[in-house]
Protein backbone atom coordinates (compact mmCIF):
# COMPACT_ATOMS: atom_id res chain seq x y z
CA UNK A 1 -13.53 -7.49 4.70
CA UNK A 2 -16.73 -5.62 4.78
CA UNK A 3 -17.73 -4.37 1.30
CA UNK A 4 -21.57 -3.19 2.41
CA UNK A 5 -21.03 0.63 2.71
CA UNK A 6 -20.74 1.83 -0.81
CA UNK A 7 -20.03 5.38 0.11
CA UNK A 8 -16.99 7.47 0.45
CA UNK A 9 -15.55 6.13 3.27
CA UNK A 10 -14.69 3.08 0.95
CA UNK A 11 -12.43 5.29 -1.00
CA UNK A 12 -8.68 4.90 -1.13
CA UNK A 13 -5.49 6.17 -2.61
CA UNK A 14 -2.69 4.06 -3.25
CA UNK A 15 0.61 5.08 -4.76
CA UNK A 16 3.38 3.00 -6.18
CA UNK A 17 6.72 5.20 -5.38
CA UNK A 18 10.04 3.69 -7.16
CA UNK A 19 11.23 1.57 -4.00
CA UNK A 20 11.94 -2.39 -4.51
CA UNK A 21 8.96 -4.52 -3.85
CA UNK A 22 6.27 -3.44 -5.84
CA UNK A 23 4.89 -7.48 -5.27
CA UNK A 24 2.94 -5.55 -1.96
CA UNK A 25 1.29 -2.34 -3.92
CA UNK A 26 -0.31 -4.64 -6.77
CA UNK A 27 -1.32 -7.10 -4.25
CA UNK A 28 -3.36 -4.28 -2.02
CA UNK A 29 -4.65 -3.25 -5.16
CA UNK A 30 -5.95 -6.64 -5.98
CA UNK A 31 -7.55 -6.86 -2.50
CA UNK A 32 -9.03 -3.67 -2.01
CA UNK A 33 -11.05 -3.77 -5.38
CA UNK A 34 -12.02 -7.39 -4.81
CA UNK A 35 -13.82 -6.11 -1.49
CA UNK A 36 -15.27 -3.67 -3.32
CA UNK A 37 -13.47 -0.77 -2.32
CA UNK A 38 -12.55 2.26 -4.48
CA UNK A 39 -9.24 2.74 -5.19
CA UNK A 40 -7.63 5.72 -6.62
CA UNK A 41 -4.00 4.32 -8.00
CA UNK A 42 -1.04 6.56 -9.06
CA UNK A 43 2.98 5.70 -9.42
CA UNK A 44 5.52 7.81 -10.57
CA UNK A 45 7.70 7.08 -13.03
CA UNK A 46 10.56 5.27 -11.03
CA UNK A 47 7.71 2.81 -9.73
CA UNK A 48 7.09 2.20 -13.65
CA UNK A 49 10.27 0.68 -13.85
CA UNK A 50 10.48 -1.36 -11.36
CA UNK A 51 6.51 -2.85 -12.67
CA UNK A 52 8.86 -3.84 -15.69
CA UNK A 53 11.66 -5.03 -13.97
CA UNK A 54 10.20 -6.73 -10.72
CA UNK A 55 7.22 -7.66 -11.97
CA UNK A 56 7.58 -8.47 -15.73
CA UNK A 57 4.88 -5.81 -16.25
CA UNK A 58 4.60 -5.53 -20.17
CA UNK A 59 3.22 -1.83 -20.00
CA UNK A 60 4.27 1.52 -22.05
CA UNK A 61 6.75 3.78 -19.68
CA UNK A 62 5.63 6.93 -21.87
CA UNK A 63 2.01 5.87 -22.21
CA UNK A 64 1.17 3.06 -19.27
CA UNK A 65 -1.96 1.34 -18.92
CA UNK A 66 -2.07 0.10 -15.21
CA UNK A 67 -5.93 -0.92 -15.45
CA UNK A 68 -4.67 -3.41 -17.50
CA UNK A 69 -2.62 -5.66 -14.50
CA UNK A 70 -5.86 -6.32 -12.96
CA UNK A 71 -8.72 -8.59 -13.61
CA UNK A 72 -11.23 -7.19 -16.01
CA UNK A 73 -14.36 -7.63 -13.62
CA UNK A 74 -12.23 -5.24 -11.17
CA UNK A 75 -11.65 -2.38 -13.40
CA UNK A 76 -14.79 -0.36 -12.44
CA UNK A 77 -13.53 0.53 -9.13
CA UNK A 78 -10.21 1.36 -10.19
CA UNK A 79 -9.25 4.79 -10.96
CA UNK A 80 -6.16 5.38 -12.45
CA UNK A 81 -4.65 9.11 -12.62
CA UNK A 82 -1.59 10.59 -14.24
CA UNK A 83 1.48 11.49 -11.92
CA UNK A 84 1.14 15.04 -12.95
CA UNK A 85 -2.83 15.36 -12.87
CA UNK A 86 -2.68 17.39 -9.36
CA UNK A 87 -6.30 18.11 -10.44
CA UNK A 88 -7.31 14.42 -9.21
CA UNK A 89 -9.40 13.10 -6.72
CA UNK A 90 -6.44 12.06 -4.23
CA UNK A 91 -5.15 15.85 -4.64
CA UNK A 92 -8.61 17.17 -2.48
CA UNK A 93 -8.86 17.20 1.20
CA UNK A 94 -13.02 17.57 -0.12
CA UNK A 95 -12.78 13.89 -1.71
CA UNK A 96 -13.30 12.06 1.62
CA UNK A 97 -10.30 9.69 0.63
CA UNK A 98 -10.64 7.29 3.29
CA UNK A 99 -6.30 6.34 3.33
CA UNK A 100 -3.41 7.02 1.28
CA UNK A 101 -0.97 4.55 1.15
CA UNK A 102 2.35 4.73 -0.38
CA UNK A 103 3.59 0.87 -1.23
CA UNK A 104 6.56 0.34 -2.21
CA UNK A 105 7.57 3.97 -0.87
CA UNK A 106 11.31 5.03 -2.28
CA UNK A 107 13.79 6.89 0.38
CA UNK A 108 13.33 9.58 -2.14
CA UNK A 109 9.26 9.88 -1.75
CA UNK A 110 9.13 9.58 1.70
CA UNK A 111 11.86 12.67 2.22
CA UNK A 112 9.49 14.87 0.03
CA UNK A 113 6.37 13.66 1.92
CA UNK A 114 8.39 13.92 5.41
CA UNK A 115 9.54 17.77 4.28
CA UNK A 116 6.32 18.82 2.93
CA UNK A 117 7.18 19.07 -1.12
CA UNK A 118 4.02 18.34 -3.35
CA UNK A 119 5.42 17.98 -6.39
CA UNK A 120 3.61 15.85 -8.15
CA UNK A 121 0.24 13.41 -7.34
CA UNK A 122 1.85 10.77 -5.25
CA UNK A 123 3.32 13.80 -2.80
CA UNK A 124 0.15 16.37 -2.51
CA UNK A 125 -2.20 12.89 -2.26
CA UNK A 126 0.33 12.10 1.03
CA UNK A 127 0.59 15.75 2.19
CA UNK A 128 -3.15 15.69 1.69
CA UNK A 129 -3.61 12.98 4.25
CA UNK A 130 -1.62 14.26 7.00
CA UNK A 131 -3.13 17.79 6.81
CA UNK A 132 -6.85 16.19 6.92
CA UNK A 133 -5.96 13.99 9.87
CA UNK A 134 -6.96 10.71 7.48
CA UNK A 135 -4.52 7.65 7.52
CA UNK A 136 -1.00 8.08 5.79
CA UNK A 137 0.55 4.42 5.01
CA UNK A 138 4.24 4.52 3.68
CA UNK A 139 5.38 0.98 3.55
CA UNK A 140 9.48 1.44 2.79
CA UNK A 141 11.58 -1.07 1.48
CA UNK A 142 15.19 -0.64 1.79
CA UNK A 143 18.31 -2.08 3.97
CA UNK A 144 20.57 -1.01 5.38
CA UNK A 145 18.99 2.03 6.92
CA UNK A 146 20.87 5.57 6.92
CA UNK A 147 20.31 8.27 9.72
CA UNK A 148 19.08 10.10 6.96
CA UNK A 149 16.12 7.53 6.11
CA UNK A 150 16.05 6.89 9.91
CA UNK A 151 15.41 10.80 10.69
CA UNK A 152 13.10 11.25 8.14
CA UNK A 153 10.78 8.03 8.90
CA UNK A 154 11.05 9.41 12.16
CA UNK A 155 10.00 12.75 11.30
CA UNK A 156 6.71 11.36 9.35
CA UNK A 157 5.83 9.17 12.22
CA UNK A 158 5.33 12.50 14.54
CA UNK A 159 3.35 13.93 12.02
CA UNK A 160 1.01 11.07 12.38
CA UNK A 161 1.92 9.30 9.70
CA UNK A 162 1.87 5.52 9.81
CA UNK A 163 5.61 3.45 9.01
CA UNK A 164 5.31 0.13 7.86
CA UNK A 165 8.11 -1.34 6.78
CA UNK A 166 7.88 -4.42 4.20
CA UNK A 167 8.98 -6.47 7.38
CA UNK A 168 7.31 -10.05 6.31
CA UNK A 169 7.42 -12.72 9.44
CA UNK A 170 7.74 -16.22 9.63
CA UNK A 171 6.36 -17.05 12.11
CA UNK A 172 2.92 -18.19 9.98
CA UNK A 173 5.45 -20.57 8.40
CA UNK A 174 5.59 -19.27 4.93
CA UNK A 175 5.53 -21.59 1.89
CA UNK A 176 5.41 -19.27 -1.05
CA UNK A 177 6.54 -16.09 -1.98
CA UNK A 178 2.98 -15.21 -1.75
CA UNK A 179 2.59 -15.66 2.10
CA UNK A 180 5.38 -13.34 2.60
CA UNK A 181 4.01 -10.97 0.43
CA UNK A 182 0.28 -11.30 1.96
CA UNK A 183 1.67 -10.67 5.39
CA UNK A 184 2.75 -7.20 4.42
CA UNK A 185 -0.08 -6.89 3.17
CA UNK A 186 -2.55 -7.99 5.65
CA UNK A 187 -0.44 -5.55 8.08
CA UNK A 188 -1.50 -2.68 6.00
CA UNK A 189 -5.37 -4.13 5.83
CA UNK A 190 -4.67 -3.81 9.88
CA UNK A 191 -3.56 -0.85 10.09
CA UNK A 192 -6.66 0.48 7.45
CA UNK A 193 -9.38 -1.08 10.08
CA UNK A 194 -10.06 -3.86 7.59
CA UNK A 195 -11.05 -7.35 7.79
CA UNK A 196 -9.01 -10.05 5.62
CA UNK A 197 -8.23 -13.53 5.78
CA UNK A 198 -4.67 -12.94 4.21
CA UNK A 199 -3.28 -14.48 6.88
CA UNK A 200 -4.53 -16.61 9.88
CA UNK A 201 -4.03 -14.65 13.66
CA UNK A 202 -1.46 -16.07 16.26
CA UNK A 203 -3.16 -18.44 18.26
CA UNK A 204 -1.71 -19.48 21.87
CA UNK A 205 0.35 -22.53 21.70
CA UNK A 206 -1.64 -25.52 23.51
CA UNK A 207 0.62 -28.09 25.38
CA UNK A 208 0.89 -29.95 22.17
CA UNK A 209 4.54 -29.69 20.07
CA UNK A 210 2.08 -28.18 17.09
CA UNK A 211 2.02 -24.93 15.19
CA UNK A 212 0.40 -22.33 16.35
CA UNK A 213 -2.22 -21.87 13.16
CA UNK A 214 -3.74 -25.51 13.96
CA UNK A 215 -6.51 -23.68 15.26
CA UNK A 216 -8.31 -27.02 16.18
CA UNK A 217 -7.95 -28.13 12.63
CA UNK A 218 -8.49 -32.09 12.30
């Protein structure tokens, strides 16, 4: 992943919403601010429940320090703002956020964002996005599907919006949680126009009974 342009364009907002799966938001996280991008992070307080639950997250629901679950040398790109601080960075078409992404994104979140309700950080930084033409991201997680969730992914994805589902394959043979975690991930690096090595491309099969990531590998 490129990390030479220092400049705006390297800016981006990510939002945990209160959906299972909030393995894939901490993970981009981790990844963006390790290339050196900026990231602007928010998560309502459904998402701060499931960092406890899901994650073991030992953080404050009333006063929560989310700099703190990442490395210390990453901390000086990260930007952490309030749910209700509307006054933020990711609230400002004039910020030059580069893409919002909402991972995990609840049914609940992505009905306000598909309806157009800004009622807090997460929802004007989304509703932000689609009315600047800039990348939206919302990465759901939930089965089975509704018509209701159906309509309204379907609604956001005419908008321009971008639906990713937390989908992981197997195809790249996963191992560890970790791969199928990092696929979701790397599909949302993808979809941002960045380079990663999360995960290694499909390669053509050759005429030997091998897997398809061999890649010529000895």
């Amino acid at each position: 992943m490129s990390t030479d342009a220092r400049d705006s364009a390297d800016r981006f907002a990510v939002c945990f919403s209160g959906g299972s799966g909030i393995a894939y938001g901490l993970r981009l996280v981790e990844v963006l601010l390790t290339a050196g991008h900026e990231v602007h992070l928010c998560a309502t307080g459904a998402a701060l429940r499931v960092l406890v639950h899901e994650a073991g997250a030992a953080i404050d629901l009333e006063r929560p320090d989310l700099a703190s679950l990442f490395a210390a040398d990453l901390r000086a790109r990260l930007r952490v703002h309030g749910l209700q601080s509307v006054e933020a960075t990711p609230a400002s078409g004039s910020a030059r956020i580069r893409a919002t992404v909402i991972v995990p994104c609840s049914m609940g979140t992505l009905a306000r964002v598909a309806h157009g309700f800004s009622s807090n950080l997460v929802e004007r930084a989304a509703d932000v996005a689609l009315k600047e033409g800039r990348p939206l991201l919302v990465v759901p997680r939930e089965t089975p599907l509704s018509v209701v969730h159906l309509e309204n992914m379907l609604a956001l994805a005419r908008l321009g919006a971008i639906v990713l589902p937390a989908m992981p394959g197997f195809y790249h043979r996963p191992r560890r949680v970790d791969d199928l975690v990092d696929f979701v991930v790397g599909k949302i690096l993808d979809r941002l126009g960045l380079d990663h090595a999360l995960v290694r491309r499909w390669q053509t099969p050759g005429p030997e009974p091998a897997s398809p990531w061999d890649e010529g590998e000895s």
